[in-house]
C-alpha atoms as a PDB file:
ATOM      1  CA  UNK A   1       7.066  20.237   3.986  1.00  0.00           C
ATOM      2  CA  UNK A   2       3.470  20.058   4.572  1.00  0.00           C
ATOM      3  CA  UNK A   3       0.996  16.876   4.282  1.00  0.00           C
ATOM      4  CA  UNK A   4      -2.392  17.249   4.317  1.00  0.00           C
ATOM      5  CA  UNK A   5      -5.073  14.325   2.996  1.00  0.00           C
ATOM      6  CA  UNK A   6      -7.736  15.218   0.211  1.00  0.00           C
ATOM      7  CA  UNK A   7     -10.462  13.902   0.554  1.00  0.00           C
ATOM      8  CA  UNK A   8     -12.881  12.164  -2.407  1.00  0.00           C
ATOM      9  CA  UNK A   9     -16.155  10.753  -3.080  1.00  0.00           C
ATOM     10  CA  UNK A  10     -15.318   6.724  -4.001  1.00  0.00           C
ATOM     11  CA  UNK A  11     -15.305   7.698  -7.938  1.00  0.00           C
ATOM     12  CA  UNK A  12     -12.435  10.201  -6.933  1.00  0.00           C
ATOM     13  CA  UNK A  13     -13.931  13.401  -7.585  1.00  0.00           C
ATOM     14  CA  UNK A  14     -12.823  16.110  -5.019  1.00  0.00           C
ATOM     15  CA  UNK A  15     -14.941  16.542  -1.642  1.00  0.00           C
ATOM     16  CA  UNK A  16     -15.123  20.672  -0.877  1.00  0.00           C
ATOM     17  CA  UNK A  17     -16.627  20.351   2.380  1.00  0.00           C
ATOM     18  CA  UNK A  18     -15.746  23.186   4.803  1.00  0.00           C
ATOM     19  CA  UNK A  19     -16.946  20.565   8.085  1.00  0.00           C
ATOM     20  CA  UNK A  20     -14.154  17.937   7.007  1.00  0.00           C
ATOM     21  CA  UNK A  21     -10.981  18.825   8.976  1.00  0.00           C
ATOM     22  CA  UNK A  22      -8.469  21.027   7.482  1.00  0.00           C
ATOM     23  CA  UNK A  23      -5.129  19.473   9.490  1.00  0.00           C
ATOM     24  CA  UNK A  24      -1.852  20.052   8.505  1.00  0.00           C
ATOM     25  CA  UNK A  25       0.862  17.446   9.540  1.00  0.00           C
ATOM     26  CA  UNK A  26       4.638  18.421   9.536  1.00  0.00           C
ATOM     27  CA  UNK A  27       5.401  14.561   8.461  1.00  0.00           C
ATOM     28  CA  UNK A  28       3.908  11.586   6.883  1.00  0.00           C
ATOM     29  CA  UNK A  29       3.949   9.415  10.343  1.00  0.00           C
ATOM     30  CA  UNK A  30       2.215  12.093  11.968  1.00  0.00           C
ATOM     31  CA  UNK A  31      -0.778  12.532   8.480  1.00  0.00           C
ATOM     32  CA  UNK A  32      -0.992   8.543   8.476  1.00  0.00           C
ATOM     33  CA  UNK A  33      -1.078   8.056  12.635  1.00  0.00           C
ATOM     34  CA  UNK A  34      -3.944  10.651  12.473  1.00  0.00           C
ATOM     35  CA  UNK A  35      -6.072   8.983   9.616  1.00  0.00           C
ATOM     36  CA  UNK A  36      -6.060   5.428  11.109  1.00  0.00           C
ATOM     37  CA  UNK A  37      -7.855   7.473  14.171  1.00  0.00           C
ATOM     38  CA  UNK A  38     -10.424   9.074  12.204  1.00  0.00           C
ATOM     39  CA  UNK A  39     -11.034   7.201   9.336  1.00  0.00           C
ATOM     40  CA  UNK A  40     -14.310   5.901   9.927  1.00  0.00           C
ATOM     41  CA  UNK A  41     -15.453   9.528  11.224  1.00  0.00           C
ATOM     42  CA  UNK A  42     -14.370  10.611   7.766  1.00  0.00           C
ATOM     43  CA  UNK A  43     -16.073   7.410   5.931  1.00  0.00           C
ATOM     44  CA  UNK A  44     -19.167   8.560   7.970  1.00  0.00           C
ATOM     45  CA  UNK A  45     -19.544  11.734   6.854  1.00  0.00           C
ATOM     46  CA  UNK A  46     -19.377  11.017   2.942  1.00  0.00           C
ATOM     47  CA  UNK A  47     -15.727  10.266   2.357  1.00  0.00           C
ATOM     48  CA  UNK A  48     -15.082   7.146  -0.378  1.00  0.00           C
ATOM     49  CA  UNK A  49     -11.203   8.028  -0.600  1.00  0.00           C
ATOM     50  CA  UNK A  50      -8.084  10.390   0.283  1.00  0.00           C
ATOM     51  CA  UNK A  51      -5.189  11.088  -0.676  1.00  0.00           C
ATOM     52  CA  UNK A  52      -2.122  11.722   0.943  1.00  0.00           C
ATOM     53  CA  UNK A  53      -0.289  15.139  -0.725  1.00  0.00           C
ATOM     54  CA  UNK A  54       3.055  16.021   0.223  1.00  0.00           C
ATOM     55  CA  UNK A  55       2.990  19.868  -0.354  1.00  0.00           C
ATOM     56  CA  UNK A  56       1.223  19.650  -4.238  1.00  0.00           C
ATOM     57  CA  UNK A  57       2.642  16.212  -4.720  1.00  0.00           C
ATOM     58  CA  UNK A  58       0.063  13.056  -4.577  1.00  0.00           C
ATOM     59  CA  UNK A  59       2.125  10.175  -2.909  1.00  0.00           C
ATOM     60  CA  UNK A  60      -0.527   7.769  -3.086  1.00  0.00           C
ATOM     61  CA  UNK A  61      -4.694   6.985  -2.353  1.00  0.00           C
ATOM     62  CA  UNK A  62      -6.708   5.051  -0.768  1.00  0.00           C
ATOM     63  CA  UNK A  63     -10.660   3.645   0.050  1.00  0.00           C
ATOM     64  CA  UNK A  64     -12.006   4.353   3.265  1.00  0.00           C
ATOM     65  CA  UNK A  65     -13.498   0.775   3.344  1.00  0.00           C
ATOM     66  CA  UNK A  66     -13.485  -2.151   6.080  1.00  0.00           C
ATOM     67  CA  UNK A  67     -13.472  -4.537   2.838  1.00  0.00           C
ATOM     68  CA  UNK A  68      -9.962  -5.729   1.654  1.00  0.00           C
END
């Protein structure tokens, strides 16, 4: 299994830019430990959302917001 996190612009269409990071995470702990790291680098350079894939699979999204 592979996780990765796809990242969005806040409407949710598809960010294709090759200076976001490309990791690959052998679990979900491991995908979600990283993000709450570098969330705000991620928010900073254009990101509104991502979502968490399992493989091909969407599990679930999110904002990359301080606001609740």
């Amino acid at each position: 299994m592979a996780w990765i996190w796809r990242y969005e612009k806040d409407d949710g269409e598809l960010l294709q830019d090759e200076e976001l990071p490309t990791e690959v995470f052998t679990s979900r702990g491991d995908a979600e430990s990283w993000l709450g790291e570098e969330w705000r680098g991620l928010a900073e350079a254009g990101v509104g959302r991502v979502s968490l894939l399992e493989d091909e699979r969407v599990h679930y999204s999110m904002p990359l917001s301080e606001e609740v």
